[in-house]
Protein backbone atom coordinates (compact mmCIF):
# COMPACT_ATOMS: atom_id res chain seq x y z
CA UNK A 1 -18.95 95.15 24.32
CA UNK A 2 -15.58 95.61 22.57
CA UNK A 3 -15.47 99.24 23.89
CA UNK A 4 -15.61 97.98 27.44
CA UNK A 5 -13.07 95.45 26.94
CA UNK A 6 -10.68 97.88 25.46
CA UNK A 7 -12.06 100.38 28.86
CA UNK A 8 -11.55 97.38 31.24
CA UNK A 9 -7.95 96.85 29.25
CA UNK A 10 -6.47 99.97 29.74
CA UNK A 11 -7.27 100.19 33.48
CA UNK A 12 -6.06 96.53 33.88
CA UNK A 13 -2.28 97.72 32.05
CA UNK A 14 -2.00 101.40 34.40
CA UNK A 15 -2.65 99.06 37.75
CA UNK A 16 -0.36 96.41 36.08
CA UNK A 17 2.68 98.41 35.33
CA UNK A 18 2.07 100.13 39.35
CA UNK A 19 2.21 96.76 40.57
CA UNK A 20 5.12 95.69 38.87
CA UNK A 21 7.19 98.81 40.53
CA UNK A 22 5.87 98.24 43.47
CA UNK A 23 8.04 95.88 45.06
CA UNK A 24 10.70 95.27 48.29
CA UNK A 25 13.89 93.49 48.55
CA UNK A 26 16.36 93.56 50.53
CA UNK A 27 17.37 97.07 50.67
CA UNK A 28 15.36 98.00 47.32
CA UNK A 29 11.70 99.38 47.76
CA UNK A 30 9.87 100.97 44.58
CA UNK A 31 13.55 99.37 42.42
CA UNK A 32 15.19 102.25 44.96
CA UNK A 33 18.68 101.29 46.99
CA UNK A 34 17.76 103.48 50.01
CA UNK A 35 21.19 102.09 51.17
CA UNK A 36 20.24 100.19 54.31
CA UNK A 37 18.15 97.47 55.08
CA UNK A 38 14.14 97.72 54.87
CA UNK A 39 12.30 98.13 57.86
CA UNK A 40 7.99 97.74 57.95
CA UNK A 41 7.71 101.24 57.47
CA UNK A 42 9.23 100.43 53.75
CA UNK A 43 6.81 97.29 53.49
CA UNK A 44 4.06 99.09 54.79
CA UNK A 45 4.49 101.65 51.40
CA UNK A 46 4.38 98.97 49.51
CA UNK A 47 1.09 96.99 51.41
CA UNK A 48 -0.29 100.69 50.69
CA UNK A 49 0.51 101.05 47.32
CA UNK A 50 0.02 97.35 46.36
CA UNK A 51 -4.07 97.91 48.18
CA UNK A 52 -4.32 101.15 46.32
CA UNK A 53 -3.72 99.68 43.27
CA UNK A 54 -6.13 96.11 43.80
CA UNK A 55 -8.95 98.24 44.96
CA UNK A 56 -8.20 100.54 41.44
CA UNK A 57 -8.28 97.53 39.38
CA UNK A 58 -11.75 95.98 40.96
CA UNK A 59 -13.38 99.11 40.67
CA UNK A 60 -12.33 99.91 37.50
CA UNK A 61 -13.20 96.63 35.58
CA UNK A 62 -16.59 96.39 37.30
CA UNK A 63 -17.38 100.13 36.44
CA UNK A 64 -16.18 99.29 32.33
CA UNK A 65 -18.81 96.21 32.95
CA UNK A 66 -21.51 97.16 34.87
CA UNK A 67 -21.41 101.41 34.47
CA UNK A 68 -23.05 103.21 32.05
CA UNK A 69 -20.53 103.82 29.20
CA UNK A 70 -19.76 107.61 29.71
CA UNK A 71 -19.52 107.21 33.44
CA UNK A 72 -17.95 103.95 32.42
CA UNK A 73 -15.18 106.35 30.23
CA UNK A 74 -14.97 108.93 32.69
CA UNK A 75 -13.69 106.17 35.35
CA UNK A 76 -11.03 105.01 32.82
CA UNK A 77 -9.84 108.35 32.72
CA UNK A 78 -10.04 109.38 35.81
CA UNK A 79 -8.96 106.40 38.14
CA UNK A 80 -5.50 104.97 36.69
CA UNK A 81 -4.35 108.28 38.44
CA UNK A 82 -5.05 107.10 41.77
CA UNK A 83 -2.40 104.30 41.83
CA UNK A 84 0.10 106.31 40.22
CA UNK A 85 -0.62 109.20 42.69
CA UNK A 86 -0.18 106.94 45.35
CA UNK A 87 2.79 105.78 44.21
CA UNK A 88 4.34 108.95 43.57
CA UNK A 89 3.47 110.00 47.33
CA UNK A 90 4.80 106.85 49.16
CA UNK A 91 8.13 106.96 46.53
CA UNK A 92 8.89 110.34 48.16
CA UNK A 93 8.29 109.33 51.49
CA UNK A 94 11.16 106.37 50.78
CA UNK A 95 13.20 108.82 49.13
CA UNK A 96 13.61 110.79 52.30
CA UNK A 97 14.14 108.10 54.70
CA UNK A 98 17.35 106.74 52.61
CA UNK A 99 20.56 106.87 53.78
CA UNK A 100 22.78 109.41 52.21
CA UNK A 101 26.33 108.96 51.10
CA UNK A 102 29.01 108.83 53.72
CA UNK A 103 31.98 109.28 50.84
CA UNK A 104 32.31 112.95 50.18
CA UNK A 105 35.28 112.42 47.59
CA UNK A 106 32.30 110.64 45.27
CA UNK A 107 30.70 114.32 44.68
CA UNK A 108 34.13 115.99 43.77
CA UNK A 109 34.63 113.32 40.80
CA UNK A 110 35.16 115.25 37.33
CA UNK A 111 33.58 115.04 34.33
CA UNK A 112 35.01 113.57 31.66
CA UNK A 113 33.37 113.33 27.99
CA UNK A 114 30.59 110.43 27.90
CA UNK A 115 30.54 107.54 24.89
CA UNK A 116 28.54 108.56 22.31
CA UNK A 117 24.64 107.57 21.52
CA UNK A 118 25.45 105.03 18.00
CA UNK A 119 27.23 103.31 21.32
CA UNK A 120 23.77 102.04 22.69
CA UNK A 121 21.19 101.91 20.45
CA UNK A 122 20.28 98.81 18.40
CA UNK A 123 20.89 98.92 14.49
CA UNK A 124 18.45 96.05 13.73
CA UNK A 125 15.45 98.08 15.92
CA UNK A 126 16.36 101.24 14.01
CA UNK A 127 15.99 99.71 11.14
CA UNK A 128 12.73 98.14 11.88
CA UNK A 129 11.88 101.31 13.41
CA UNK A 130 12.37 102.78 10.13
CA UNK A 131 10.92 99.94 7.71
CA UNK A 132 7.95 99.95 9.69
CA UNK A 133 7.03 103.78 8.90
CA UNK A 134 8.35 103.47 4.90
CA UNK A 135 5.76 100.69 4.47
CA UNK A 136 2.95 102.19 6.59
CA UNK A 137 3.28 104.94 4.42
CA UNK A 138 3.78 102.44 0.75
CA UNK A 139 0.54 100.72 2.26
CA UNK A 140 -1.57 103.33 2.88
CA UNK A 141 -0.37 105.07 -1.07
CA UNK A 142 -1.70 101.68 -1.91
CA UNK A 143 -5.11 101.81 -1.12
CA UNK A 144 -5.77 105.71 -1.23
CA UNK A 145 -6.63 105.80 -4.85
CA UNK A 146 -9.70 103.17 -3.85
CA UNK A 147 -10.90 105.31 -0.12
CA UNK A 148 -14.13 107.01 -0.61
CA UNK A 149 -14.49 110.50 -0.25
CA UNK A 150 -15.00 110.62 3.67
CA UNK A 151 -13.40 108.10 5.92
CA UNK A 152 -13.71 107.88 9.62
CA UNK A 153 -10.83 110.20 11.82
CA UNK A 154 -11.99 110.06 15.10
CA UNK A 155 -14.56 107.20 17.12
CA UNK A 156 -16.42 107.59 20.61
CA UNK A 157 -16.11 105.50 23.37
CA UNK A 158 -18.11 103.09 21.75
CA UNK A 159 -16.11 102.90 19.08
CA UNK A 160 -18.44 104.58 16.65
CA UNK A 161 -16.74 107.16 14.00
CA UNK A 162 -17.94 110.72 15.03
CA UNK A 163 -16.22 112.35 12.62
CA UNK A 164 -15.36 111.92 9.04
CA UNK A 165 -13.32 113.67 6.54
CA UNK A 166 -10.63 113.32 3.75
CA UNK A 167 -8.41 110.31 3.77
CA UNK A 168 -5.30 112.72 3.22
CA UNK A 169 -6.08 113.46 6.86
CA UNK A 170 -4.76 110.13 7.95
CA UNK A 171 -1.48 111.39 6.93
CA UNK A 172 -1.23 112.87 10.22
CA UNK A 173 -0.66 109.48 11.43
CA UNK A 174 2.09 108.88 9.58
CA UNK A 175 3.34 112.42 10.97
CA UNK A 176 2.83 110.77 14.47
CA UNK A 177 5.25 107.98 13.33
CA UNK A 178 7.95 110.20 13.03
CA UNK A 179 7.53 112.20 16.19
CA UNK A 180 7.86 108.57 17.97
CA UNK A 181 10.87 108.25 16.14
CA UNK A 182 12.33 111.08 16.67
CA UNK A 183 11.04 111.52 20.68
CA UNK A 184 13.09 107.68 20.57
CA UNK A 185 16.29 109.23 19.40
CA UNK A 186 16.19 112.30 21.41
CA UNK A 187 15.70 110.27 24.80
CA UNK A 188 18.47 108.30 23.47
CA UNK A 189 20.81 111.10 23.00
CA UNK A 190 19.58 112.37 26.55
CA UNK A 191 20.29 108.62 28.19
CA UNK A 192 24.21 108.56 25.89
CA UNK A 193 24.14 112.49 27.61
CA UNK A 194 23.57 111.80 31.08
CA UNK A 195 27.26 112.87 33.08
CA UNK A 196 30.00 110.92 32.28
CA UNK A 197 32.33 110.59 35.73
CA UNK A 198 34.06 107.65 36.74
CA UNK A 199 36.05 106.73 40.00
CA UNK A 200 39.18 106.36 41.18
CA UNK A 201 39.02 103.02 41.99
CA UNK A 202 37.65 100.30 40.63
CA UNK A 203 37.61 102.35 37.12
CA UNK A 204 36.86 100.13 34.27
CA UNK A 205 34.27 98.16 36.12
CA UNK A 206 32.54 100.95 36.89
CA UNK A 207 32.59 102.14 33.16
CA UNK A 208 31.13 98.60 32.19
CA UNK A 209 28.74 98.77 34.46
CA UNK A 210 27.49 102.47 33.29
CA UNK A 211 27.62 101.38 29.81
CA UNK A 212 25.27 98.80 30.60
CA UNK A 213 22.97 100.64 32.56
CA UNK A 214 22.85 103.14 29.77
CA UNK A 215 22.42 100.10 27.07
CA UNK A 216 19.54 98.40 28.96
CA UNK A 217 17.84 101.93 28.96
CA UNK A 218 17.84 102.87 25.50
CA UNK A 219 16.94 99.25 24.48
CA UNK A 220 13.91 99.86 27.12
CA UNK A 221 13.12 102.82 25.34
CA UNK A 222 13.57 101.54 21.91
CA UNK A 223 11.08 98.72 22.41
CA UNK A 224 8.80 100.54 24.05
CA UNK A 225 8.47 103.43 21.33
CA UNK A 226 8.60 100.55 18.59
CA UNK A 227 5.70 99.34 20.05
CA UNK A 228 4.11 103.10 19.71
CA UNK A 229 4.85 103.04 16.10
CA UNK A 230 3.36 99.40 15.62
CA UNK A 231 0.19 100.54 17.16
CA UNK A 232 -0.10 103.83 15.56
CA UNK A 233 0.52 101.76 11.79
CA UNK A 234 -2.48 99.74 12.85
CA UNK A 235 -4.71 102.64 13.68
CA UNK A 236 -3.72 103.90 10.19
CA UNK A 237 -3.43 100.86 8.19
CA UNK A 238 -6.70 99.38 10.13
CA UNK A 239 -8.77 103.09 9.77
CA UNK A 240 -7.95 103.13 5.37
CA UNK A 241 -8.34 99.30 4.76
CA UNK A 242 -11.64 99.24 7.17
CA UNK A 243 -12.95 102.30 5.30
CA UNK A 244 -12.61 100.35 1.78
CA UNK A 245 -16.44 98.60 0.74
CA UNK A 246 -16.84 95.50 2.63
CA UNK A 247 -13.93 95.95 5.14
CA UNK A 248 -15.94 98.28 7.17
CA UNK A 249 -15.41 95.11 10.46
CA UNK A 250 -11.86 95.83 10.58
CA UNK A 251 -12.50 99.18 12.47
CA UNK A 252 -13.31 97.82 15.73
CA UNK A 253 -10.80 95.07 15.86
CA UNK A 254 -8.40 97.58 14.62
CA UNK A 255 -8.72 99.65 17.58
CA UNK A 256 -8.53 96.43 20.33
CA UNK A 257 -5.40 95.37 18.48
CA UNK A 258 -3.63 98.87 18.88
CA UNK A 259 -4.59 98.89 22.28
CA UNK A 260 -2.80 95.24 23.19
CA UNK A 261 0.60 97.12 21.16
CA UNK A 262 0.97 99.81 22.90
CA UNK A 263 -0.11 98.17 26.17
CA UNK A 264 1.98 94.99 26.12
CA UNK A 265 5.05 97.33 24.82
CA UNK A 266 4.65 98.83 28.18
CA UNK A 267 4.57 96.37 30.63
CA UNK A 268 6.30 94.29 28.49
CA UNK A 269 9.23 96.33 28.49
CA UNK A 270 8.92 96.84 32.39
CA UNK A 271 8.87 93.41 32.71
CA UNK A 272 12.15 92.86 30.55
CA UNK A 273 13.96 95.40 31.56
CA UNK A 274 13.61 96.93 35.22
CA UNK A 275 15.04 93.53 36.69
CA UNK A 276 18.67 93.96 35.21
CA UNK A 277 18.38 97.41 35.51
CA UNK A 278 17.88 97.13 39.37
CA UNK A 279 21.06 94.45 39.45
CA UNK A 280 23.37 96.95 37.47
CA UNK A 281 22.06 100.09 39.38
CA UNK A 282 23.16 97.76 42.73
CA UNK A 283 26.67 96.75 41.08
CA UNK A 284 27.28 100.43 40.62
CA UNK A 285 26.27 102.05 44.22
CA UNK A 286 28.55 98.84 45.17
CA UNK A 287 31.20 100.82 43.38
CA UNK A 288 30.57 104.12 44.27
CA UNK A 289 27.45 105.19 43.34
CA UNK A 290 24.99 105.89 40.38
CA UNK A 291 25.08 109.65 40.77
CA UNK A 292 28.86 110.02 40.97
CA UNK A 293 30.07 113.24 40.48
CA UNK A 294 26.99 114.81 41.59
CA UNK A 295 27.05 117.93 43.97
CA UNK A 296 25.47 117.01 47.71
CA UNK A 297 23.79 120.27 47.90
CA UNK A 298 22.01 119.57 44.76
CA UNK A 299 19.66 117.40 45.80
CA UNK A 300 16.59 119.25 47.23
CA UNK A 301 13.33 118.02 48.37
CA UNK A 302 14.77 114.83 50.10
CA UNK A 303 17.11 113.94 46.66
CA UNK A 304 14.26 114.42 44.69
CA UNK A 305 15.17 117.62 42.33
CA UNK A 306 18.41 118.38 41.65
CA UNK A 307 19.61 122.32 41.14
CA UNK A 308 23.51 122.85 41.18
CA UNK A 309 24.04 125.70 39.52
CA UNK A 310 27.87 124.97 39.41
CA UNK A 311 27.32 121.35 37.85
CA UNK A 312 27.97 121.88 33.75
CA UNK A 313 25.63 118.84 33.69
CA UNK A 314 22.33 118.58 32.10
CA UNK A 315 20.92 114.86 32.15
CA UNK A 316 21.88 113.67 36.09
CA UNK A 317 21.20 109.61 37.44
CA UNK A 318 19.08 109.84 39.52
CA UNK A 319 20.29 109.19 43.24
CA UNK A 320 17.63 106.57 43.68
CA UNK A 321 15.72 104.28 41.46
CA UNK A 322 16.50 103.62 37.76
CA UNK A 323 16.25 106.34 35.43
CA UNK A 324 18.00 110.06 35.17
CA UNK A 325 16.66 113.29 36.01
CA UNK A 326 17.53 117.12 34.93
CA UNK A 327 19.80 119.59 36.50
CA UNK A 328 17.13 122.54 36.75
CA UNK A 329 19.89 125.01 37.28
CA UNK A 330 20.48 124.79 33.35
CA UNK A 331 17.91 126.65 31.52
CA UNK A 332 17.97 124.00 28.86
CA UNK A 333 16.59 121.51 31.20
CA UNK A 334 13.07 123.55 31.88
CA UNK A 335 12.75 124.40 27.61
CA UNK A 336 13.22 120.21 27.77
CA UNK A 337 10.37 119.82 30.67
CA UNK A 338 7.83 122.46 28.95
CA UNK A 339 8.15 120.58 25.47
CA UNK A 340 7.47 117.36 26.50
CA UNK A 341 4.03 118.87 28.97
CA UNK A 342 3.51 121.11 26.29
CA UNK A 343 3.76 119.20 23.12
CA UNK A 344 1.13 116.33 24.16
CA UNK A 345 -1.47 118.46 25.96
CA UNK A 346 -0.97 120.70 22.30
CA UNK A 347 -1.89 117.43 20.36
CA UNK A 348 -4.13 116.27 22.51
CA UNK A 349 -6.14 119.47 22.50
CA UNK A 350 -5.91 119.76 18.69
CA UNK A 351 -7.72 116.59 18.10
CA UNK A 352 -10.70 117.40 20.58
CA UNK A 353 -11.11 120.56 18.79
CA UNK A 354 -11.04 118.27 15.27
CA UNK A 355 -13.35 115.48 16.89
CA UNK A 356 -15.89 118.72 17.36
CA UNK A 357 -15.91 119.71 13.26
């Protein structure tokens, strides 16, 4: 039962956070200024989208119910990338209906060095950031002189350990810890990174503005990679304390708590963040747009990808919606993109090949 709760769950949170960025107002669609006023071709994206994603969400919970429980996993798996897919195709679609800029001189802006990252980020979620791993790790020291030999490292869908080995293994855990961490502080960097060019007129508002956009980012990301972390110590703190004698009911609850952690840090940082995001993204188009600076013959596939090979910049705004993009005429940009594709699918691979031993 708990496994199809935690199946149902994780369906439930992809549709969720789709539903929550699927929205219209005014002349936003998807949290996007397309720079005029919405017309029912924009609300009809979102009907789609918003159908999509309810039809997802019945047929997912009632498969995690009803299914068998591999064709039960394989749904989970499989059918969270439906909404998002959908999404993804009717966001393009808006992206090349919006309106582009009319003010030329707002591409020739120079740039100018940006504020640096200890600017934006929070010193008391660093620090809990950083507390949380140093007593993980005191914890787990703790109890591993009283773990038996073998300890459970890896559990089927039904949450059944199907394979066991030393508890130093759980170490790894702690290794994933600090990859959070340090994944947090290199998106920060990237966010304090992103091109620095302010306008003529209307300067220092504009450089509020920017510093709050970039603030309200980083504290989106910090939150939402603290929650990571907290679910990650529960795995590991949950896994060593339920392997101790007598404990051994802790496993399972272990794995539904990690799973409301990293879940609720998602759309709970959404839901915190994306509305005064969207109000400072508007305040700055108001004032001469997000991607100032930008070159207009950068933006390729409807302002979707931007390539200016004369633009020093690496970390761009992008022209719509909240969030920044690469300049993929800097080489740095693609080492960037293959990392983060490369580095997961590298981890996640590892660990099926472990789960076989």
């Amino acid at each position: 039962m708990l496994s199809r709760i935690i199946l149902a769950s994780t369906i439930v949170t992809v549709v969720l956070v789709v539903w929550l960025v699927a929205r219209a107002d005014g002349e936003r669609v998807f949290y996007m200024d397309l720079g005029r006023r919405l017309d029912e071709r924009d609300r009809a994206r979102v009907r789609r989208v918003q159908g999509v994603t309810l039809a997802s969400a019945l047929v997912g919970v009632a498969a995690a119910a009803f299914a068998p429980l591999p064709a039960a996993v394989l749904v989970a798996t499989l059918l969270p990338f439906a909404p998002i897919a959908w999404l993804l195709v009717e966001v393009v679609g808006a992206v090349k209906s919006a309106k582009p800029a009319e003010a030329s001189l707002r591409f020739r802006v120079p740039l100018t060095e940006p504020p640096p990252a200890k600017q934006y980020v929070s010193l008391p979620l660093q620090i809990a950031h950083g507390a949380l791993i140093a007593l993980s790790a005191a914890a787990f020291v703790f109890v591993r002189g009283q773990l038996p030999v073998l300890v459970p490292l890896h559990f089927d869908a039904a949450g059944r350990p199907n394979r066991w080995g030393s508890p130093d293994e759980l170490w790894a855990l702690g290794g994933i810890m600090l990859f959070c961490w340090a994944l947090c502080w290199f998106l920060v960097v990237g966010v304090a990174r992103e091109r620095w060019a302010l306008p003529t007129a209307h300067t220092e508002a504009y450089a509020r503005a920017s510093r709050r956009r970039r603030e309200l980012l980083v504290r989106m990301i910090e939150v939402l990679m603290l929650c990571v972390n907290a679910a990650v110590a529960v795995s590991w703190l949950g896994i060593a304390i339920g392997s101790l004698p007598g404990w051994s009911h802790l496993l399972g609850i272990t794995v539904a708590v990690a799973l409301v952690l990293s879940a609720g840090g998602a759309v709970g940082s959404l839901v915190a963040f994306l509305a005064p995001l969207a109000a400072v993204q508007r305040q700055l188009s108001a004032l001469g747009g997000v991607a100032l600076g930008t070159r207009r013959d950068g933006w390729r596939w409807g302002g979707m990808i931007y390539y200016a090979p004369d633009d020093p910049a690496l970390f761009i705004p992008k022209r719509l919606g909240i969030g920044q993009t690469f300049n993929f005429a800097r080489p740095a940009a693609w080492l960037i993109l293959v990392l983060l594709v490369v580095v997961p699918i590298g981890l996640a691979f590892t660990s099926m090949l472990l789960s076989r031993r």
